[in-house]
Protein backbone atom coordinates (compact mmCIF):
# COMPACT_ATOMS: atom_id res chain seq x y z
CA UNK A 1 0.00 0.00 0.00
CA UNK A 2 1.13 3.54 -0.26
CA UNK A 3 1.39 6.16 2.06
CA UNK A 4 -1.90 7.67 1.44
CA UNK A 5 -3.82 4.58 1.36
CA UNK A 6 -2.47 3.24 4.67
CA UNK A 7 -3.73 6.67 6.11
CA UNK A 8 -7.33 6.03 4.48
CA UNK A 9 -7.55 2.35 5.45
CA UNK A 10 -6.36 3.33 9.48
CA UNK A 11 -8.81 6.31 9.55
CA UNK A 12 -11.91 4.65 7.88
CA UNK A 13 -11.31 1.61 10.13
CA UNK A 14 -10.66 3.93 12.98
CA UNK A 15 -13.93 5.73 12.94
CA UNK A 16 -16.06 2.83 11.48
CA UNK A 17 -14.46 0.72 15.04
CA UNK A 18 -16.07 3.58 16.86
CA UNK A 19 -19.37 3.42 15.71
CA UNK A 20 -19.29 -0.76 15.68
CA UNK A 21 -18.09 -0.29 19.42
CA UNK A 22 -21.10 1.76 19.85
CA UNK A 23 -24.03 -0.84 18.74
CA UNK A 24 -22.43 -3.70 21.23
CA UNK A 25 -20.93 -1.89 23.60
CA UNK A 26 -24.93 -1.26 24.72
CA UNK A 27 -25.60 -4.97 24.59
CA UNK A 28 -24.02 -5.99 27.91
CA UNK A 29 -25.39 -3.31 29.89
CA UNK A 30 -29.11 -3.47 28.65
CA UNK A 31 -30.11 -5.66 32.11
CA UNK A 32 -28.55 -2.84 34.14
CA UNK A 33 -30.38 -0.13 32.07
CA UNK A 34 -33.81 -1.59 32.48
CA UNK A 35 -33.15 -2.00 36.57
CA UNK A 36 -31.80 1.81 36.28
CA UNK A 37 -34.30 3.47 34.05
CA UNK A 38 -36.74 0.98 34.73
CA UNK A 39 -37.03 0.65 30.79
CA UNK A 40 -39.72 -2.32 29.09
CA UNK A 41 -38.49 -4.81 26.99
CA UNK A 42 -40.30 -2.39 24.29
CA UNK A 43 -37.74 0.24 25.51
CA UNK A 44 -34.72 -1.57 25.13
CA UNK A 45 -35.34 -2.71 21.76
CA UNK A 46 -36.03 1.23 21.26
CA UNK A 47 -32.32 1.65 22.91
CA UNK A 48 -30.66 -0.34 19.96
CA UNK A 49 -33.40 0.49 16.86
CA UNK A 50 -33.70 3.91 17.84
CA UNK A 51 -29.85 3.92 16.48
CA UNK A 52 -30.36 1.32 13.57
CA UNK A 53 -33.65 3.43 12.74
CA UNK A 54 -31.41 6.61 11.96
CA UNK A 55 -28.94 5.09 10.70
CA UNK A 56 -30.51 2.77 8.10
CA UNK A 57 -33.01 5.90 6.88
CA UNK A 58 -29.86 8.17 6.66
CA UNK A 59 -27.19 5.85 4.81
CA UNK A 60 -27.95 6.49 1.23
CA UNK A 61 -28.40 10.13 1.55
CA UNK A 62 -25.21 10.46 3.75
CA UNK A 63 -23.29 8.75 0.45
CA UNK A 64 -25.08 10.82 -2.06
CA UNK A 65 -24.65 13.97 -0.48
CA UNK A 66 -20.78 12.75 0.15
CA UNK A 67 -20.33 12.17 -3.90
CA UNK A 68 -21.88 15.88 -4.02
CA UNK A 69 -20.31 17.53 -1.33
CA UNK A 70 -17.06 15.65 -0.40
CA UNK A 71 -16.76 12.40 0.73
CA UNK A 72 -13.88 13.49 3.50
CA UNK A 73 -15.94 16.88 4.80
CA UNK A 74 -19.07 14.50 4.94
CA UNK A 75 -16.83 11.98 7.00
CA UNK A 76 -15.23 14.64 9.60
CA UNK A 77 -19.11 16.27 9.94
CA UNK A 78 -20.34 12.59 10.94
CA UNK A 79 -17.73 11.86 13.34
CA UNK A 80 -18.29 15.44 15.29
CA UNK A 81 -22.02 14.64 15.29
CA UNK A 82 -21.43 10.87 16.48
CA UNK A 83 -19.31 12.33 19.15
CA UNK A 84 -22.01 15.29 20.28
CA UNK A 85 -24.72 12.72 20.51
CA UNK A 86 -22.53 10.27 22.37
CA UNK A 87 -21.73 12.92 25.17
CA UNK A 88 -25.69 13.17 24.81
CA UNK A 89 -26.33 9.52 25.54
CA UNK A 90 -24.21 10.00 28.64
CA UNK A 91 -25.85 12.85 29.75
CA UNK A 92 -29.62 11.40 29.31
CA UNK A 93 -31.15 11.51 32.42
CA UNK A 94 -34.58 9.18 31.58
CA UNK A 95 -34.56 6.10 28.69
CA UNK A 96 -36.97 8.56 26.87
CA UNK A 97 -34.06 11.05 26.60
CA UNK A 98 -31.32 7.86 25.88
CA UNK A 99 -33.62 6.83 22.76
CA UNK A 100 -33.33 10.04 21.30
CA UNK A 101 -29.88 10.92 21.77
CA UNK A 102 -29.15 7.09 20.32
CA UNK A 103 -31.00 7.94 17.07
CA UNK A 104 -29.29 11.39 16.96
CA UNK A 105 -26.12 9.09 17.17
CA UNK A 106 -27.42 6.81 14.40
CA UNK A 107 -27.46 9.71 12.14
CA UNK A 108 -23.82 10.65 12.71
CA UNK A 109 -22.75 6.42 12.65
CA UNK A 110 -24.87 6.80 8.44
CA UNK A 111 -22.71 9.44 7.84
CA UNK A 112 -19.29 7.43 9.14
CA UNK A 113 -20.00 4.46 7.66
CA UNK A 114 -21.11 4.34 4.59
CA UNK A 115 -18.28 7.02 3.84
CA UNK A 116 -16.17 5.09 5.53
CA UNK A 117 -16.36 2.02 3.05
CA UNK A 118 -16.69 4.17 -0.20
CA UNK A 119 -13.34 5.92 1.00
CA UNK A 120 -11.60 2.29 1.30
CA UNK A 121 -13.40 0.85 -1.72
CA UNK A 122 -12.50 3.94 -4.00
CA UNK A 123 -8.60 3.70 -2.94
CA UNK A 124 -7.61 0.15 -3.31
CA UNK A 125 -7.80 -1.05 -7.42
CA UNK A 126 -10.25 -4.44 -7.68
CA UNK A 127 -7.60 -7.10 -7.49
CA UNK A 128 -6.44 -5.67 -3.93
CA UNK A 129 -10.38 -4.66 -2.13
CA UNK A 130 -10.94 -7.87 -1.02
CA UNK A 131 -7.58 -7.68 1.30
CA UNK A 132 -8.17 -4.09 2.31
CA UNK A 133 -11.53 -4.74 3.54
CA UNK A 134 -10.59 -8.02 5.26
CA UNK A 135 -8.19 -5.25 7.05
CA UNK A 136 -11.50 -2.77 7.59
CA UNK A 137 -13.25 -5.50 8.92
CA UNK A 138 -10.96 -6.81 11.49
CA UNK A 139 -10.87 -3.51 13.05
CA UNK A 140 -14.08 -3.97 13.03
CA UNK A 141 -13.87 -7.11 14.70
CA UNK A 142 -11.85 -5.32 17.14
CA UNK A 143 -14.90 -3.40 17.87
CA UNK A 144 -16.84 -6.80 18.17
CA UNK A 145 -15.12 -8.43 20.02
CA UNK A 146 -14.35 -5.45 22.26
CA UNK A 147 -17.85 -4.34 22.89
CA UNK A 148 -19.74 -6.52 25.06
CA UNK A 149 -16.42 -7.13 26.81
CA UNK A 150 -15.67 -3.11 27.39
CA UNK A 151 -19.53 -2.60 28.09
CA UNK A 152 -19.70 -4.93 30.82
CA UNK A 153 -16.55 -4.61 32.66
CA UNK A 154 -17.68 -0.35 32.41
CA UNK A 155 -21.07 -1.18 33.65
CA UNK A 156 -20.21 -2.83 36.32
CA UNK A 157 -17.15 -1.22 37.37
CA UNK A 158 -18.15 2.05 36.68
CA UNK A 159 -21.41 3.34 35.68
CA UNK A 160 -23.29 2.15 32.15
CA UNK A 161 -23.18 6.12 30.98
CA UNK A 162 -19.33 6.05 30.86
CA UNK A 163 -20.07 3.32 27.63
CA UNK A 164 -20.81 6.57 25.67
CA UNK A 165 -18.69 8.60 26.97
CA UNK A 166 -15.39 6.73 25.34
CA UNK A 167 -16.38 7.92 21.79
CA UNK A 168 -15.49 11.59 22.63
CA UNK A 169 -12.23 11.12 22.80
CA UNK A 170 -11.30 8.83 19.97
CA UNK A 171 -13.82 11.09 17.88
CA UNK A 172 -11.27 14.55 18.85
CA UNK A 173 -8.32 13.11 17.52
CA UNK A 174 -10.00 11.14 14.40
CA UNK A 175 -11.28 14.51 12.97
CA UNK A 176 -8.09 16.61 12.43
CA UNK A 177 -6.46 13.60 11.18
CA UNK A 178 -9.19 13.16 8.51
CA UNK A 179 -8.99 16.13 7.52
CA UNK A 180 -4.95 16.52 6.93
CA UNK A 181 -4.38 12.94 5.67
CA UNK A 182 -7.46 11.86 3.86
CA UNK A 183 -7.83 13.69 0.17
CA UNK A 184 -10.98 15.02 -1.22
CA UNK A 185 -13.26 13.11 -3.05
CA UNK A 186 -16.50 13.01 -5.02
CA UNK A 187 -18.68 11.26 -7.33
CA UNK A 188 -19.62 12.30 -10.62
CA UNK A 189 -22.91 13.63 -10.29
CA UNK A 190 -23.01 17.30 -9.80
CA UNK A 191 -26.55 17.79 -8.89
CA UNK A 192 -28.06 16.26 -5.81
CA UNK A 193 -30.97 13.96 -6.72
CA UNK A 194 -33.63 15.69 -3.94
CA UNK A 195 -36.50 13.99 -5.19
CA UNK A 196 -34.79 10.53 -5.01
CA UNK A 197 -33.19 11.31 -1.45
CA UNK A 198 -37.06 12.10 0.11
CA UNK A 199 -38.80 9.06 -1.46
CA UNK A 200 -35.69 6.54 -0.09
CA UNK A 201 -35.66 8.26 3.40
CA UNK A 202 -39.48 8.81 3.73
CA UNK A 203 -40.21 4.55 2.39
CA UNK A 204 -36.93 3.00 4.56
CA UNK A 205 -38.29 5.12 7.45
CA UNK A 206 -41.69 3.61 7.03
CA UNK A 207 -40.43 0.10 6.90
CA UNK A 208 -38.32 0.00 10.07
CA UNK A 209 -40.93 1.94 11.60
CA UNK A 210 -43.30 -1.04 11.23
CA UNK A 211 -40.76 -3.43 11.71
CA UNK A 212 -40.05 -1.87 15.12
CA UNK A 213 -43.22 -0.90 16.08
CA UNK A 214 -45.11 -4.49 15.03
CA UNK A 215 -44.67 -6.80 18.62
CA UNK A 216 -45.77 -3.34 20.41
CA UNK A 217 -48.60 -2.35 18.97
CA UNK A 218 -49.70 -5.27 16.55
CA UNK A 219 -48.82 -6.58 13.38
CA UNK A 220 -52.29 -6.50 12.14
CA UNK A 221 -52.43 -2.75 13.76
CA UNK A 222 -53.31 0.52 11.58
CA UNK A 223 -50.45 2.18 12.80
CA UNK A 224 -47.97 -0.55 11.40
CA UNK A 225 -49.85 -1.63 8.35
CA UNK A 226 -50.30 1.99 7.59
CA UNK A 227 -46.21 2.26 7.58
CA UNK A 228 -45.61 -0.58 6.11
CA UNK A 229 -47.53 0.04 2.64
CA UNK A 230 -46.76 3.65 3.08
CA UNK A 231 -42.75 2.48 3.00
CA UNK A 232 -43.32 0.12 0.59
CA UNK A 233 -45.58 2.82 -1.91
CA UNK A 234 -42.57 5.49 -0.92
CA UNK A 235 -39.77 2.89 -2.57
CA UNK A 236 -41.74 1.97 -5.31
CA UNK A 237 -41.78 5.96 -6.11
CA UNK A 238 -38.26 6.26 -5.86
CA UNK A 239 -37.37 2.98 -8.05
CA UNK A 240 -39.55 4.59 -10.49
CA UNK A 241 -38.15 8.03 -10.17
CA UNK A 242 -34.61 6.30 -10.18
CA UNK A 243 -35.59 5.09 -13.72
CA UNK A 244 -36.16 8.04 -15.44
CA UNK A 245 -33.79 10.51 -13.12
CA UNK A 246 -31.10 12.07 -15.34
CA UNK A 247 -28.57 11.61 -12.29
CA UNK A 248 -30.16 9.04 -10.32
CA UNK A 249 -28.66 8.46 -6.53
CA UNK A 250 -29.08 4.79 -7.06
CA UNK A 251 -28.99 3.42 -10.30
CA UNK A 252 -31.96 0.50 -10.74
CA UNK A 253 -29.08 -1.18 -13.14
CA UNK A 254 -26.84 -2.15 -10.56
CA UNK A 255 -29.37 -4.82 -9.64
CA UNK A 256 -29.29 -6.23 -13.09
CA UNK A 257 -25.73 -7.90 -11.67
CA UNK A 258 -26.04 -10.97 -9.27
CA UNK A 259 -23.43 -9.93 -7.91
CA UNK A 260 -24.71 -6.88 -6.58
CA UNK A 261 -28.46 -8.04 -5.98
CA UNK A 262 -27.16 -11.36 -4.52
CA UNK A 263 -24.75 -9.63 -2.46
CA UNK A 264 -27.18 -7.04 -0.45
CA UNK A 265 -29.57 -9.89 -0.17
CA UNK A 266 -27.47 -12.11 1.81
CA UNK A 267 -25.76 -9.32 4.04
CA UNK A 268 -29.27 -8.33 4.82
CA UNK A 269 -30.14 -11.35 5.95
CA UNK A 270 -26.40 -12.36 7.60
CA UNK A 271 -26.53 -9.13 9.52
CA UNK A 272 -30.48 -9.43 10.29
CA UNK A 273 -29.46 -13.08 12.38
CA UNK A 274 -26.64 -11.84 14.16
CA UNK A 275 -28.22 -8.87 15.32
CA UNK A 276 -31.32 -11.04 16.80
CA UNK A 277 -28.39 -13.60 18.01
CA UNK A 278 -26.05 -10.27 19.91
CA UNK A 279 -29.40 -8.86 21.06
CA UNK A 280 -30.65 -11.63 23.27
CA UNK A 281 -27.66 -13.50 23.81
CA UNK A 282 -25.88 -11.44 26.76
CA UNK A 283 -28.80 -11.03 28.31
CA UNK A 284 -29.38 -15.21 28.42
CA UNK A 285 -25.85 -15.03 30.06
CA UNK A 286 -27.11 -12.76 32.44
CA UNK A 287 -30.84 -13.32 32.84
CA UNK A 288 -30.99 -17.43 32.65
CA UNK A 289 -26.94 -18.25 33.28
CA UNK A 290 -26.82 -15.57 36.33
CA UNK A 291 -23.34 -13.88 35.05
CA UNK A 292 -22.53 -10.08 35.53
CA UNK A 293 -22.54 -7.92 32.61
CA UNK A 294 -18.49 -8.18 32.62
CA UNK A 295 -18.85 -11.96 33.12
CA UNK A 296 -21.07 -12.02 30.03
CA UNK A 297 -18.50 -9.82 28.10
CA UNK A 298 -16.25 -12.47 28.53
CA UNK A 299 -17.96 -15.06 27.63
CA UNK A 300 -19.13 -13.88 24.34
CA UNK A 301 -15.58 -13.76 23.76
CA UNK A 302 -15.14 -17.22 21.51
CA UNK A 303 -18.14 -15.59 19.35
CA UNK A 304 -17.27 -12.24 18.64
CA UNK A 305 -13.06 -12.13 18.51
CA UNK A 306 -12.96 -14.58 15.68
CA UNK A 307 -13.86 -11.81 13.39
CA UNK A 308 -10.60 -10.13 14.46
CA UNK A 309 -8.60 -13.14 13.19
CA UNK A 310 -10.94 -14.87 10.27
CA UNK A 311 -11.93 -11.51 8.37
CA UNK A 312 -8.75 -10.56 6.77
CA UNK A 313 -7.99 -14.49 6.14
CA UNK A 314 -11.12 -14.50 4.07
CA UNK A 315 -10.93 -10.92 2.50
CA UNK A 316 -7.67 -12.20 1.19
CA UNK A 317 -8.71 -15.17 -0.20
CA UNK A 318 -12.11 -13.90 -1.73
CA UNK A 319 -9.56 -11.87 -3.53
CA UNK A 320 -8.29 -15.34 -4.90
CA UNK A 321 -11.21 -17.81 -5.03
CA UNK A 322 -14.41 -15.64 -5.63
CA UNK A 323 -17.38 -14.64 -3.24
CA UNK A 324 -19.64 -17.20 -3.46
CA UNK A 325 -17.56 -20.32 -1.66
CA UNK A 326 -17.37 -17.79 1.63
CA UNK A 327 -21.44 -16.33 0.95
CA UNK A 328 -22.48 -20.00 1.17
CA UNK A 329 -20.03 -20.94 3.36
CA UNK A 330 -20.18 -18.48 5.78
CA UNK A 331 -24.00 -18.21 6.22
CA UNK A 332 -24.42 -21.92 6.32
CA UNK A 333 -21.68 -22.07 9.40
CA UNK A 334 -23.38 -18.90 11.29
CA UNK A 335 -26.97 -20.97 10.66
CA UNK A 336 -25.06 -24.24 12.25
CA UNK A 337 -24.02 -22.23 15.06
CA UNK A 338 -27.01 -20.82 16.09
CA UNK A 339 -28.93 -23.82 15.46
CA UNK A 340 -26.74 -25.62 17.54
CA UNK A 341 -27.38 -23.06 20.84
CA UNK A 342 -31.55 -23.22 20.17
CA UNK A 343 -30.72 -26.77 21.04
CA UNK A 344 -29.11 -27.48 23.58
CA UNK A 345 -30.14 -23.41 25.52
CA UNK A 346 -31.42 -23.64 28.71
CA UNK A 347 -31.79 -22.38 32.44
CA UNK A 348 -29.66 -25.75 33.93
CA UNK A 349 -26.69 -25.83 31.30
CA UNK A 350 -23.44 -24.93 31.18
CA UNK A 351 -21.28 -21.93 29.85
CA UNK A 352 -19.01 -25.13 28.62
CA UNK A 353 -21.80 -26.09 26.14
CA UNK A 354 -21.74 -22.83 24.20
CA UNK A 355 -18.11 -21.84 23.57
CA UNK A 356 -18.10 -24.36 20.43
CA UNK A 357 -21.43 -23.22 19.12
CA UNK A 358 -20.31 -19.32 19.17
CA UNK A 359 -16.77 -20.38 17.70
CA UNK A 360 -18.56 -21.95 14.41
CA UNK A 361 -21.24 -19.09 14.69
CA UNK A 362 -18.20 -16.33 14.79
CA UNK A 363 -16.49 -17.98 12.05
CA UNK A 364 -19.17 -17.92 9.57
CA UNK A 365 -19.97 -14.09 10.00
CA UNK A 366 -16.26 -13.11 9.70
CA UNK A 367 -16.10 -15.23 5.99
CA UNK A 368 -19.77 -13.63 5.51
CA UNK A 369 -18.64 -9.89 5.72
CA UNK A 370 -15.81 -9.17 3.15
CA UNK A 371 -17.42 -11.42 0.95
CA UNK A 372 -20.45 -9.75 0.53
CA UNK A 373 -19.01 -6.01 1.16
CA UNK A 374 -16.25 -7.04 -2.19
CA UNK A 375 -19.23 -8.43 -4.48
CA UNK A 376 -21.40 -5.27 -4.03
CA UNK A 377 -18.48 -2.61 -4.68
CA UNK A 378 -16.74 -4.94 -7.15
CA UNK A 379 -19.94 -4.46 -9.11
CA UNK A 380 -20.13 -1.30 -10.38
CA UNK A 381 -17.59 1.06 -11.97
CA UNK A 382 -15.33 2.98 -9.60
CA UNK A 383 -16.88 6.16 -9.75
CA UNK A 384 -20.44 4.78 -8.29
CA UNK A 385 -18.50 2.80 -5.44
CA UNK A 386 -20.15 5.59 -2.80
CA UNK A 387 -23.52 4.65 -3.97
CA UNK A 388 -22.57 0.93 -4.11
CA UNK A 389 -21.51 1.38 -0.56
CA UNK A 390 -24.74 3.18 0.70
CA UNK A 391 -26.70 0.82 -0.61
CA UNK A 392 -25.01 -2.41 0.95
CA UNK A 393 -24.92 -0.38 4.43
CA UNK A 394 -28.40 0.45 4.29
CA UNK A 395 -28.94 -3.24 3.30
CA UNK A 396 -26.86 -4.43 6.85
CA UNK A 397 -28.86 -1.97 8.90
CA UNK A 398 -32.41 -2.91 7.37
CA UNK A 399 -31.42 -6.44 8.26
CA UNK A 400 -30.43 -5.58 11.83
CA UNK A 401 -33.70 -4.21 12.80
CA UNK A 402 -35.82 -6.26 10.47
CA UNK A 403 -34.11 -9.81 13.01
CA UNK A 404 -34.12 -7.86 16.56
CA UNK A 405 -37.59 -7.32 15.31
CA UNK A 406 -38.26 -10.89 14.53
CA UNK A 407 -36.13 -12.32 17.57
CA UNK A 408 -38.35 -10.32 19.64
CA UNK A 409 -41.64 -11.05 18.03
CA UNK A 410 -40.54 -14.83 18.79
CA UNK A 411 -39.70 -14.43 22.40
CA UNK A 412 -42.50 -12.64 22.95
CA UNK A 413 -44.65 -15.12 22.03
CA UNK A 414 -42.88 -17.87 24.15
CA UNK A 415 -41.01 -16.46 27.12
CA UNK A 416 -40.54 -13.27 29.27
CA UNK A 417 -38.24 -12.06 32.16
CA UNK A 418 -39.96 -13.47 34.83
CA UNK A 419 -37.96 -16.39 35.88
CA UNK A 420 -34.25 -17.90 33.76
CA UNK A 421 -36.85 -20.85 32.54
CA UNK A 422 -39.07 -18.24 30.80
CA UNK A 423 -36.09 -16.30 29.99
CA UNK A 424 -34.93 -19.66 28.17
CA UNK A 425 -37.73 -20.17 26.59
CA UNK A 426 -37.55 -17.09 24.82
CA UNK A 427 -34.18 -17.29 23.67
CA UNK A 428 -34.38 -20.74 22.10
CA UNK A 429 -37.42 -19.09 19.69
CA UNK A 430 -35.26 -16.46 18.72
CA UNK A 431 -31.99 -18.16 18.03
CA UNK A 432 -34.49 -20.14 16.04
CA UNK A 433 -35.20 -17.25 13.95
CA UNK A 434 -31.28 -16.10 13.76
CA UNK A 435 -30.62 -19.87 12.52
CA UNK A 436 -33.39 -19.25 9.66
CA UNK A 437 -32.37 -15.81 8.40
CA UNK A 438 -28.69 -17.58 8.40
CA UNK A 439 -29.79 -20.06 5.79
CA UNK A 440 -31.72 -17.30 3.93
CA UNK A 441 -28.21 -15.65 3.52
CA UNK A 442 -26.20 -19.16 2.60
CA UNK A 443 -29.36 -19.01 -0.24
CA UNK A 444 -28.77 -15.81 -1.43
CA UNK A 445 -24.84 -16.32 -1.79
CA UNK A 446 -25.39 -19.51 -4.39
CA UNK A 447 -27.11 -16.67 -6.39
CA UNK A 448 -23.79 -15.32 -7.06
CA UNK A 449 -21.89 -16.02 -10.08
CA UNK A 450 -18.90 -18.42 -9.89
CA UNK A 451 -16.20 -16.06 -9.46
CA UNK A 452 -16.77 -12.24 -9.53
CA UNK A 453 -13.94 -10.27 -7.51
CA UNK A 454 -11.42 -9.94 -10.42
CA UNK A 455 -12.95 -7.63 -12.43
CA UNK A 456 -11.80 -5.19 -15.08
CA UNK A 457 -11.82 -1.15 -13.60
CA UNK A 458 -15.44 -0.81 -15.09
CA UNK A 459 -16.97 -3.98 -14.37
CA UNK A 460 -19.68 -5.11 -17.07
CA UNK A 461 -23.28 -5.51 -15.42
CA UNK A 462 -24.28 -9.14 -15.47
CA UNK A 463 -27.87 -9.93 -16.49
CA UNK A 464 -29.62 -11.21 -13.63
C-alpha cells in the first residue's frame, strides 16, 4: 500500500471501530439499564433500533450527499455529530431522553460508515479490495469483540453512561487527522438527486418503523400496516423516479448484476441473524446463566473475537477464489451455530456447552462480511463505489432491525423475564429465527456467479 492509502484504510477503520463499538458496547449493559431506568423490553429494543432506525433511513443520503459535497468533509461532519450525541447519551437523564440521543447518534454512525467504506473501496484497485476490507473488517472485529467485553466490565465497574462517553475522545483526535491525511473526493454527479433522497428516506423510514413498532402495537395494527404500505408505496416511487432521473442516486441497473443483488440480499439477511443472536444473547448469560454484565462480556468472547482473526484471512482469499464459496459458506456455518445453541439453551446448562457453538457461529460471520461487502463494490464502476456502498450499508442496517424485530416477536410469544426458565424459553425461539435468516443468507450467496472479484476497472453488469 502507499502512504496515502495506509492513512485512508487506518482512519476509515478507525472511525467505522467507533461506531461498531457503539451498537455492542450497549448490549451488555441493557439488564442494568432496564433496573436503572426501569425501561420495558419495548424500551430496550427502542435503545438499539432507535440507532439502527437513523442510521438505516440516513445511509444512502449520507453517500449521495458525500459524492456531491465531499466524501472526507461529509466523513469529519459525521464523526463530530457521532461524538455530540454520544456525550448526549451519557448525559440522558430518563430512557426517553437515551432513545433520542441514540437515534441522533445513528445519524452521525450513516454518515461514518457508509463514507467510511466508499473511502476504502475507492482507494484500493479491484484485485487488492478484497484484502483491504478483510483489514477494515478486522478492526471492526476489534470493535466486536471489544464491545460486550468493554460494556460490561464499564457497567459494572463504573457506571453504564461512561459506555458513551469513550467515543469523545477517539472522535477529537479522528477529525483533524481526517482532515490533513485523507484527500478530497467526489462522485460524478453534480446535482443532488432531492427527489430521489425524500422518497428513499421517507419509504426505509416507514419500513423499520413497522418493523419496530409491530410486537408493540400489533402486526395486524393501523399504525404498522399503515407504515408498512406507506414504505413500501414510498420505494416503489423512488425505483420509479430512479428510472427516469437524469442523475439518479441509485442506479436500478446495478441490480441487473447478481453480484450486486445477490450480495445485499445475503448481508441483509447475515446481519439481520446476528443482530437477533447479539441482542438476546448477553442477556441469556445474564438473565438465565446468572453472570454479571463483565462476566457475560467475557464469555461472548469465543463468538465475537474470531472476526478479528478470520476476516482478513477470508478478505484475502475472496480476492483469490471468488465470493460465493465464503457467501455460502459463511451463512451456512453462522446458521449451524445458532442452530446448535436453540438446542441445547437452557436455564440448567453450562457456559461449557456454548463456547463451540459461538466459535462456528463467529467464524461464519467473519467469511460472511468481506465477501459480501467485495461483491457489491466490485460491481459497479469505480466512480459509483459511494452509492454501491450506501446501498449495501443500508442493506446491513435494514437487516439488523428487520431480526431484533423478529427475535423479539418470537420471544414474545414464548417467554418473558420473569424467571431464567421463561427467559430460556424465549431465547431458544429467537436463536431459532437467527438460525433461519442464516440459511436465507447461505441461499442468497449460491445466487452469485462463480467467481466475480477480479474484475476489469469498469466492471460489465451481469444480467440477472
Amino acid at each position: 500500500m502507499t502512504a496515502q492509502q495506509k492513512w485512508i484504510l487506518v482512519l476509515a477503520a478507525l472511525a467505522a471501530f467507533m461506531t461498531s463499538l457503539d451498537t455492542l458496547v450497549v448490549t451488555t449493559a441493557l439488564s442494568t439499564i432496564r433496573r436503572d431506568l426501569g425501561a420495558s423490553v419495548a424500551q430496550l429494543e427502542w435503545t438499539v433500533n432507535a440507532y439502527n432506525l437513523s442510521f438505516a433511513v440516513l445511509l444512502m443520503t449520507a453517500a449521495a450527499l458525500g459524492d456531491r459535497f465531499g466524501r472526507r468533509r461529509l466523513f469529519a461532519a459525521g464523526i463530530g455529530l457521532f461524538v455530540l450525541a454520544s456525550a448526549a447519551c451519557g448525559l440522558a437523564p430518563s430512557v426517553g431522553a437515551l432513545i433520542v440521543a441514540r437515534a441522533v447518534q445513528g445519524a452521525g454512525a450513516a454518515m461514518v460508515t457508509t463514507l467510511a467504506l466508499a473511502l476504502v473501496g475507492a482507494a484500493f484497485a479491484p484485485e487488492r479490495r478484497g484484502a483491504a476490507l478483510g483489514i477494515f473488517f478486522a478492526v471492526n472485529g476489534l470493535a466486536v469483540a471489544g464491545g460486550p467485553l468493554i460494556g460490561g466490565a464499564v457497567t459494572q465497574g463504573i457506571a453504564w453512561q461512561w459506555i458513551f462517553w469513550l467515543n469523545v475522545p477517539i472522535g477529537l483526535v479522528l477529525i483533524p487527522l481526517v482532515v490533513a491525511r485523507i484527500p478530497e473526493s467526489r462522485g460524478p454527479d453534480s446535482r443532488v438527486d432531492l427527489p430521489g433522497l425524500a422518497l428513499v428516506s421517507g419509504g426505509v423510514l416507514g419500513v423499520v418503523w413497522a418493523l419496530v413498532r409491530g410486537n408493540a402495537t400489533g402486526w395486524a395494527s393501523a399504525e404498522v400496516l399503515g407504515a408498512l404500505l406507506g414504505g413500501a408505496a414510498l420505494l416503489t416511487a423512488f425505483v420509479v423516479w430512479e428510472l427516469r432521473a437524469q442523475a439518479p442516486m441509485l442506479p436500478m441497473r446495478f441490480f441487473g448484476s447478481r453480484a450486486f443483488a445477490a450480495g445485499n440480499t445475503a448481508i441483509f439477511c447475515a446481519v439481520g441473524a446476528l443482530f437477533c443472536a447479539v441482542f438476546f444473547m448477553s442477556q441469556f448469560l445474564q438473565a438465565a446463566l446468572g453472570y454479571g454484565p463483565l462476566g457475560a462480556g467475557l464469555r461472548l468472547l469465543p463468538w465475537t473475537a474470531t472476526l478479528f482473526f478470520v476476516a482478513p484471512v477470508a478478505g484475502t482469499l475472496v480476492d483469490r477464489f471468488g465470493e460465493r464459496p465464503f457467501l455460502v459458506l459463511g451463512p451456512l456455518l453462522q446458521a449451524a451455530g445458532l442452530g446448535w445453541i436453540a438446542l441445547i439453551a437452557g436455564a440448567d446448562m453450562s457456559y461449557a456447552e456454548l463456547i463451540a457453538p459461538l466459535m462456528v457461529a463467529g467464524v461464519g460471520i467473519s467469511m460472511t462480511f468481506p465477501a459480501a461487502q467485495n461483491s457489491v463494490v466490485g460491481a459497479v464502476p469505480s466512480e459509483a463505489i459511494g452509492k454501491a456502498a450506501g446501498a449495501n450499508s443500508t442493506m446491513r442496517e435494514l437487516g439488523g432491525v428487520m431480526g431484533i424485530a423478529l427475535g423479539v416477536a418470537a420471544f414474545s410469544g414464548t417467554g418473558g423475564y420473569g424467571s431464567p426458565a421463561a427467559f430460556s424459553d424465549g431465547f431458544v425461539a429467537a436463536m431459532g429465527v437467527a438460525c433461519c435468516l442464516s440459511l436465507l443468507a447461505a441461499g442468497a450467496g449460491a445466487v452469485l456467479p462463480a467467481r466475480t472479484s477480479v474484475r476489469a476497472s469498469t466492471p460489465i453488469v451481469e444480467s440477472a
